[in-house]
Protein backbone atom coordinates (compact mmCIF):
# COMPACT_ATOMS: atom_id res chain seq x y z
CA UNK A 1 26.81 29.00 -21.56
CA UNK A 2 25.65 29.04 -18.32
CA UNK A 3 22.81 31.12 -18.25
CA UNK A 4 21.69 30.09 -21.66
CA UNK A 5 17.98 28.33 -21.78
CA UNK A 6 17.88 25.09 -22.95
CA UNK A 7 14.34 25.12 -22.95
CA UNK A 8 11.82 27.40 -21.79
CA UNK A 9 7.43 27.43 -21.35
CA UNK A 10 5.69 30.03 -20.51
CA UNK A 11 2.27 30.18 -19.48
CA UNK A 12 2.04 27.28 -21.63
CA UNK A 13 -1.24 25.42 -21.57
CA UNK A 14 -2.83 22.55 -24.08
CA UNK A 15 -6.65 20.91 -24.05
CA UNK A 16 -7.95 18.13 -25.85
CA UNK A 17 -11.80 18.42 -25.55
CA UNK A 18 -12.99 19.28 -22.13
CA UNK A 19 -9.45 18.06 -20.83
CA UNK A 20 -6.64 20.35 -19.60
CA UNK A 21 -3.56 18.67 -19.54
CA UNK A 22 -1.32 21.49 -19.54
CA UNK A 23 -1.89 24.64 -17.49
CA UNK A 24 -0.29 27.73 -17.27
CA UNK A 25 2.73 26.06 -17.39
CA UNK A 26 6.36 27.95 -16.76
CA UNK A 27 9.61 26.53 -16.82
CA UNK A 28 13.42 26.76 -17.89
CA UNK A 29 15.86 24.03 -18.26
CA UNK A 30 19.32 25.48 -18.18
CA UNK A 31 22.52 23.64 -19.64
CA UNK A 32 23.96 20.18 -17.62
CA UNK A 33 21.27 19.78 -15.61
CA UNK A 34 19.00 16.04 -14.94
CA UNK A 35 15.70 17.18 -14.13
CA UNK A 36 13.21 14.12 -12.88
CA UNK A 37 9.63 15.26 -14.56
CA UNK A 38 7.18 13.17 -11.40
CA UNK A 39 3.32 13.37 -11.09
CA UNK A 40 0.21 10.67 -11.25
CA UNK A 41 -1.02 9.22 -14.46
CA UNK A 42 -3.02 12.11 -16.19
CA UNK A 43 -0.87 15.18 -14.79
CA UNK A 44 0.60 16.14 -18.02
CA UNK A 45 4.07 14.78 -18.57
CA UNK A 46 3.77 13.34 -21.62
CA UNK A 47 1.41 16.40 -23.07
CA UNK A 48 4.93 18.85 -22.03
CA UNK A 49 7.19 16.29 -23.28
CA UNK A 50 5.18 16.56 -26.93
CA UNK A 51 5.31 20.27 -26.35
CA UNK A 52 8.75 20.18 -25.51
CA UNK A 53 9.79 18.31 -29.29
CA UNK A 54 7.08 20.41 -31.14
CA UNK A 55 5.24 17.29 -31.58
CA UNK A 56 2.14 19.23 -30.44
CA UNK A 57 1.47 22.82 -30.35
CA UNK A 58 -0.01 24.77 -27.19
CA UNK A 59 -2.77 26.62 -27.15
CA UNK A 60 -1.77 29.26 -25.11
CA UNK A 61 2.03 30.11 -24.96
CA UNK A 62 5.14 29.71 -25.89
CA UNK A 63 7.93 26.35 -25.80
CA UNK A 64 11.30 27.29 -26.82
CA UNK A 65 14.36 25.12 -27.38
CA UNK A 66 17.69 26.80 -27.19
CA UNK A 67 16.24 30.29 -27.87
CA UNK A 68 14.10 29.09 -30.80
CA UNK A 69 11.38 26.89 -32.56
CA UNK A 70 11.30 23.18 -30.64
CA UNK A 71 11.77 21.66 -34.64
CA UNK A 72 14.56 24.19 -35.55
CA UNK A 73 16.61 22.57 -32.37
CA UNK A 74 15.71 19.17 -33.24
CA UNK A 75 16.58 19.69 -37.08
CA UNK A 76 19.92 21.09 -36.35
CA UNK A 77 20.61 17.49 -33.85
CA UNK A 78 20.43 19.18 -30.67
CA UNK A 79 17.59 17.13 -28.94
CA UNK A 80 17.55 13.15 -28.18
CA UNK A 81 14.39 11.64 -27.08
CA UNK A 82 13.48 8.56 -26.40
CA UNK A 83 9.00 7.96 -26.42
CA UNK A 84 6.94 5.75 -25.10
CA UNK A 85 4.91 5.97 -27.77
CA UNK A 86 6.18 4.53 -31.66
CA UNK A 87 7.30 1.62 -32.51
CA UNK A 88 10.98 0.60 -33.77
CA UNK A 89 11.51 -0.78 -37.43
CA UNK A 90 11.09 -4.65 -38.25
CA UNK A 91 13.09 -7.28 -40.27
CA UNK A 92 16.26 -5.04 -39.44
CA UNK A 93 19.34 -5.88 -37.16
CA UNK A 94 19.79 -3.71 -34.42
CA UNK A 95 23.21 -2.64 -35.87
CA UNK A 96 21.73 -1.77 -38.98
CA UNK A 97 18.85 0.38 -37.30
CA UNK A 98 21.50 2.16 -34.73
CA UNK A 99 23.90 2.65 -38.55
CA UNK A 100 20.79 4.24 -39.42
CA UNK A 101 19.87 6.92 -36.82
CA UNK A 102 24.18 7.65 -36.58
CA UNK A 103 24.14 8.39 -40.27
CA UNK A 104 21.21 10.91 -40.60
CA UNK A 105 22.21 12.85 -37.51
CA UNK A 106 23.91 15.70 -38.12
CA UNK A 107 25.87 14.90 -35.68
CA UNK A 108 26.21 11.12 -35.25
CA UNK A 109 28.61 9.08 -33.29
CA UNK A 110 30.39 6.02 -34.42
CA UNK A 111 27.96 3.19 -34.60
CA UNK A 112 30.60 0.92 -32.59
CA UNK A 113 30.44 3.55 -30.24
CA UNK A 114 26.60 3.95 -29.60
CA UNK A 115 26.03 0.24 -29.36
CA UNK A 116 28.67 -0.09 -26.24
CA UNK A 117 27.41 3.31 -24.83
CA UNK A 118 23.87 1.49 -24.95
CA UNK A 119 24.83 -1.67 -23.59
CA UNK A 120 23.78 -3.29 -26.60
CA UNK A 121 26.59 -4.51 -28.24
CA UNK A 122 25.37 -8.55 -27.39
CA UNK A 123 22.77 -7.76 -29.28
CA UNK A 124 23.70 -5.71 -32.00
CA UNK A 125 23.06 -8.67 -34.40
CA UNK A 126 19.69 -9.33 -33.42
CA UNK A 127 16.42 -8.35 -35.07
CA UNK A 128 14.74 -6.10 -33.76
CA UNK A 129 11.23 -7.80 -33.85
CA UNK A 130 12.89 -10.28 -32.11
CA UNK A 131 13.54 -8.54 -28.72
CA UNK A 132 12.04 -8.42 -25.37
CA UNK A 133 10.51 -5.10 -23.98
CA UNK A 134 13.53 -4.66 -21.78
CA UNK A 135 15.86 -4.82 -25.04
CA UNK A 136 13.50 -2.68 -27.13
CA UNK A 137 13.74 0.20 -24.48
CA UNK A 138 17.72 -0.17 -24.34
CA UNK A 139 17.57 0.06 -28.00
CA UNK A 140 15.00 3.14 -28.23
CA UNK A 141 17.87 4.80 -25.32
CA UNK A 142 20.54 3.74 -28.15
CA UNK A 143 18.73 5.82 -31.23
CA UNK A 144 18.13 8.98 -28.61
CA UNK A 145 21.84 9.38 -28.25
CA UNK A 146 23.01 8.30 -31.68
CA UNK A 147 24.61 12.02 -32.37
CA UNK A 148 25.98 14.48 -29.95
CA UNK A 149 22.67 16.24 -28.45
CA UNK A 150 22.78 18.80 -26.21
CA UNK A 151 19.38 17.55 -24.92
CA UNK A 152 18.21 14.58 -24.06
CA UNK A 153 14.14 13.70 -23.05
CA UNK A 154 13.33 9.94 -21.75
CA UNK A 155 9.95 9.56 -21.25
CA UNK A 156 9.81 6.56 -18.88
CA UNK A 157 12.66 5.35 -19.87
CA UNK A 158 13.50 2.15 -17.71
CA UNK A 159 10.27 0.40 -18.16
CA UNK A 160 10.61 -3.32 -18.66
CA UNK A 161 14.11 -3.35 -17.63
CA UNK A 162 15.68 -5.57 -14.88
CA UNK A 163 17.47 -3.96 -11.84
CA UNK A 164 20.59 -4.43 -12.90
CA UNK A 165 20.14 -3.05 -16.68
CA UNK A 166 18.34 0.09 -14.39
CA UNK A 167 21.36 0.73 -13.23
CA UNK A 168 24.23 0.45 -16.25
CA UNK A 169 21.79 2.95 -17.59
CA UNK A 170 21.51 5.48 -15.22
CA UNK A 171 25.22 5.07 -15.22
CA UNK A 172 25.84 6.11 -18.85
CA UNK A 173 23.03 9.09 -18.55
CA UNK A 174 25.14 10.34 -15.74
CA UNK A 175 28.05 10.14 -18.01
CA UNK A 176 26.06 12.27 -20.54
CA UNK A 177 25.44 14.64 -17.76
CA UNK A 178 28.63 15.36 -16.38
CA UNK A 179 29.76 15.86 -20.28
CA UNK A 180 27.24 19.04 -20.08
CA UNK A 181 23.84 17.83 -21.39
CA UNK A 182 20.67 18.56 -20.00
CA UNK A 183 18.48 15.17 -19.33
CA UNK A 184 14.97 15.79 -18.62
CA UNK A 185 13.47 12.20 -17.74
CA UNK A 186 9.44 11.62 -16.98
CA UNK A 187 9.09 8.42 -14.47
CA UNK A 188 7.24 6.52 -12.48
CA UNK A 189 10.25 4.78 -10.34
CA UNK A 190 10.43 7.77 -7.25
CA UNK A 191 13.91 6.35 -6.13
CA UNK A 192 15.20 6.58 -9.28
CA UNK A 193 14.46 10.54 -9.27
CA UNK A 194 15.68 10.76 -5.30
CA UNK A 195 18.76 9.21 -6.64
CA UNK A 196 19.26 10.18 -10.21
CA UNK A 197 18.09 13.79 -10.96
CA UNK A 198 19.83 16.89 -9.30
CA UNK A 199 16.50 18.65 -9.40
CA UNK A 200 12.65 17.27 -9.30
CA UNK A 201 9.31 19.03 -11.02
CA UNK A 202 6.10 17.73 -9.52
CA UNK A 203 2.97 18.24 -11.99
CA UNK A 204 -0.63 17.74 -11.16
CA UNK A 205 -3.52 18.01 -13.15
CA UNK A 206 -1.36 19.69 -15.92
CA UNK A 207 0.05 22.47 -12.95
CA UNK A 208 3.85 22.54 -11.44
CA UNK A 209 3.17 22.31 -8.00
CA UNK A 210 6.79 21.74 -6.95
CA UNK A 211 10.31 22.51 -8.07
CA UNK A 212 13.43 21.79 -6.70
CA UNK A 213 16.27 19.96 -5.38
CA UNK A 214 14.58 15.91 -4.11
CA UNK A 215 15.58 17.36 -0.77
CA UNK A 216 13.39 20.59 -0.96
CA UNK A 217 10.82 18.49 -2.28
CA UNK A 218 10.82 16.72 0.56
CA UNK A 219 11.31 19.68 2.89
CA UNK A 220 8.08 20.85 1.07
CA UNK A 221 5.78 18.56 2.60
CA UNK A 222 6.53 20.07 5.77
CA UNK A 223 6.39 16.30 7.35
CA UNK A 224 8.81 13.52 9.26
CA UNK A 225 8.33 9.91 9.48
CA UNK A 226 8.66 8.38 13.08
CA UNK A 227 9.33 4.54 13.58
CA UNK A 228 8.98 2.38 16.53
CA UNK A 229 7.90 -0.71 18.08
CA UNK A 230 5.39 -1.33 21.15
CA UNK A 231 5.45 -4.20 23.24
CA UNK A 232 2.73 -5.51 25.51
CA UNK A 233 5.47 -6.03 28.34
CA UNK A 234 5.60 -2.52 28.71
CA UNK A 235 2.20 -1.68 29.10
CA UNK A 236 -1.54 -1.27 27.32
CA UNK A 237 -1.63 0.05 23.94
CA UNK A 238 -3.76 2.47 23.14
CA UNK A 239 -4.23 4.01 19.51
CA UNK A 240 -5.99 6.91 20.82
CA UNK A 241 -3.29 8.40 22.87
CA UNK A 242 -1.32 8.00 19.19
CA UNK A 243 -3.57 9.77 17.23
CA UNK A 244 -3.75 12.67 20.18
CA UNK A 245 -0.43 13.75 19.89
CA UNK A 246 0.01 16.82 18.50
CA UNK A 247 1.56 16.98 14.84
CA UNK A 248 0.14 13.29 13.60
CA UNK A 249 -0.65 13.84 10.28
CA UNK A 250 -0.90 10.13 9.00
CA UNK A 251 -0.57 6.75 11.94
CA UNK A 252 -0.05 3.28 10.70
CA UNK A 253 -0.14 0.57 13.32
CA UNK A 254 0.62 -3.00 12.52
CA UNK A 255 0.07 -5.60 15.04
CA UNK A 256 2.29 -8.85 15.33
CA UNK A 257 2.86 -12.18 17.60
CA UNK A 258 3.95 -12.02 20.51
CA UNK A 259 2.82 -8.98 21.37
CA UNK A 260 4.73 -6.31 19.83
CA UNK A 261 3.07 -3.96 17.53
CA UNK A 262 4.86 -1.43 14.78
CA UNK A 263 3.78 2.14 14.31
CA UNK A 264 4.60 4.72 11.87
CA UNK A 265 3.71 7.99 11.76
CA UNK A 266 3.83 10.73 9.31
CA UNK A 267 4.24 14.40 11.42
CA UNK A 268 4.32 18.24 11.33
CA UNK A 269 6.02 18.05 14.97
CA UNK A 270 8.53 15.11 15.51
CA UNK A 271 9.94 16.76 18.31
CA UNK A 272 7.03 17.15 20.08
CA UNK A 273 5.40 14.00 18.95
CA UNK A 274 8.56 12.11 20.50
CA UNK A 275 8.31 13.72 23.74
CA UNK A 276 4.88 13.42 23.90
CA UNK A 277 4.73 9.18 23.74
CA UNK A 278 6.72 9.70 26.55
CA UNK A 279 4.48 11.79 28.64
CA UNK A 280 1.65 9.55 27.93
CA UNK A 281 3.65 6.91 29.40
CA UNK A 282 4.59 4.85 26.08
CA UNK A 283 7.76 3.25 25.80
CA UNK A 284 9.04 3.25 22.00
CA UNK A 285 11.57 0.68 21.48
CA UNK A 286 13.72 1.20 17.72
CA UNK A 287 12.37 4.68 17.82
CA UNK A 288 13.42 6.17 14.42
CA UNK A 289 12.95 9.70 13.06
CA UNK A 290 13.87 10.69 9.32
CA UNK A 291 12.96 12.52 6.29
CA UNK A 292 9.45 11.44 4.43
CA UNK A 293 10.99 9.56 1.41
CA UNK A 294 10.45 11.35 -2.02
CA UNK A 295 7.68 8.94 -3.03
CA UNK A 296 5.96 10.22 0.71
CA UNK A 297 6.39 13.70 0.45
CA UNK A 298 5.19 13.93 -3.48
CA UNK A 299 1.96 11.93 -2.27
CA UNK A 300 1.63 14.97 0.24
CA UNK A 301 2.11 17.14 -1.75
CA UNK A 302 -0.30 16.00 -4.58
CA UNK A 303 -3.27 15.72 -2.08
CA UNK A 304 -2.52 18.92 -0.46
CA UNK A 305 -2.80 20.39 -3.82
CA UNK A 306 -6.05 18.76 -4.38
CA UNK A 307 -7.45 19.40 -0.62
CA UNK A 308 -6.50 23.17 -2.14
CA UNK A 309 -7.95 22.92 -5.08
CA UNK A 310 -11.52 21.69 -3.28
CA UNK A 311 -11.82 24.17 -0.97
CA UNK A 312 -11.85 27.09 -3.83
């Protein structure tokens, strides 16, 4: 089981027109695994994701689910997804649309069961016309994991929630994972792939530029974030001894009363960078030095890609 494919591309790529959205694209998904699908608004997530179910076919490639045709897979009640696009049936109860998608799964779940899974059981006896976006996408999550899937694809999936309906969520999709499925999620929300997925696939303009663990990512952009405070008591500021130092790859300076001023920057040589306000006879007070967050390092790494791509 372990080296089995849930899902496979290769050199997959899909146009519509003049547009590319998916290019040259190769991946596996392997069994228990929550993958975090990240990139900008046009980079091609939902394009794979419709490859992925066999909603769309590529032009150029192959998708495979579980060895064979994406429809085969989904027939047989392997694959859960839950869309951003569709709508939900009206003048129905939510228990009577969740009774719905547990009886014509092959393999469906108890009803009772889905609905408490879901976090939905307070509003099982709503309709479903009658629900607020938040409620409509905890429903949606319910009918993706109405049967026992092996796979499970949420494009977007917490949009419109609150923070704390975020989070019983990511809590039960953790409890699918560590039953063995594979969750492939698309999102928008960086910390919920830093904190959520156990590995991260960056696309851009319909490419995988990155793929790995959310702390390779961010070893990827080859960057640290420094931190620190400078106050007028200790001397004149000057920006331009900031921007000399040697591995500045991004300075922020805020300036506030009473004469203190914040500075971040974004470097290729902390070490040196450190040592260097010293030398220039700066006096950092709260001097911090971390890891660029994953939202930080997947904007480097997009714009390094695209720096790349203009200098071809």
């Amino acid at each position: 089981m372990s080296g089995e494919e849930v899902a496979a591309f290769r050199q997959v790529s899909k146009s519509y027109g003049r547009v590319r959205a998916v290019s040259g694209l190769d991946l596996v998904l392997r069994p228990g695994e929550t993958v975090a699908l990240l990139g900008p608004n046009g980079a091609g997530k939902s394009s794979s994701l419709d490859l992925l179910l066999g909603l769309r076919e590529p032009d150029q490639g192959s998708v495979t689910l579980f060895g064979g045709a994406p429809r085969a897979a989904i027939e047989a009640g392997r694959v859960g997804a839950m869309l951003q696009s569709g709508g939900l049936m009206t003048d129905v109860l939510v228990r009577e649309l969740v009774q719905l998608a547990c009886d014509v799964h092959p393999r469906g779940h108890r009803p009772a069961d889905v609905l408490r899974n879901a976090g939905i059981e307070e509003i099982a006896d709503r309709r479903v016309d009658k629900l607020s976006g938040g409620q409509e996408q905890r429903v949606r999550f319910a009918l993706a994991v109405a049967g026992a899937n092996d796979l499970i694809v949420l494009d977007e999936p917490t949009t419109g929630m609150d923070v704390s309906v975020r989070q019983q969520f990511w809590a039960t999709m953790r409890a699918q994972a560590d039953a063995g499925r594979t969750v492939l999620f698309a999102t928008h929300y960086l910390e919920e792939a830093d904190s959520i997925a156990d590995r991260v696939l960056v696309l851009h303009r319909g490419r995988l530029i990155a793929d790995g663990t959310s702390a390779e990512i961010k070893a990827k952009a080859g960057a640290r974030r420094i931190s620190f405070e400078l106050h007028a008591a200790d001397g004149p500021f000057e920006e331009a001894a900031l921007r000399a130092l040697p591995g500045v790859v991004s300075l922020e300076v805020g300036g506030h009363a009473a004469g203190v001023r914040t500075v971040r920057i974004r470097s290729t040589d902390a070490d040196g960078d450190v040592a260097g306000l010293y030398r220039a006879g700066l006096y950092p007070r709260g001097l911090e030095v971390g890891s660029l967050g994953l939202e930080q390092a997947f904007l480097t790494i997009t714009e390094e890609h695209d720096a790349e791509e203009s200098a071809r």
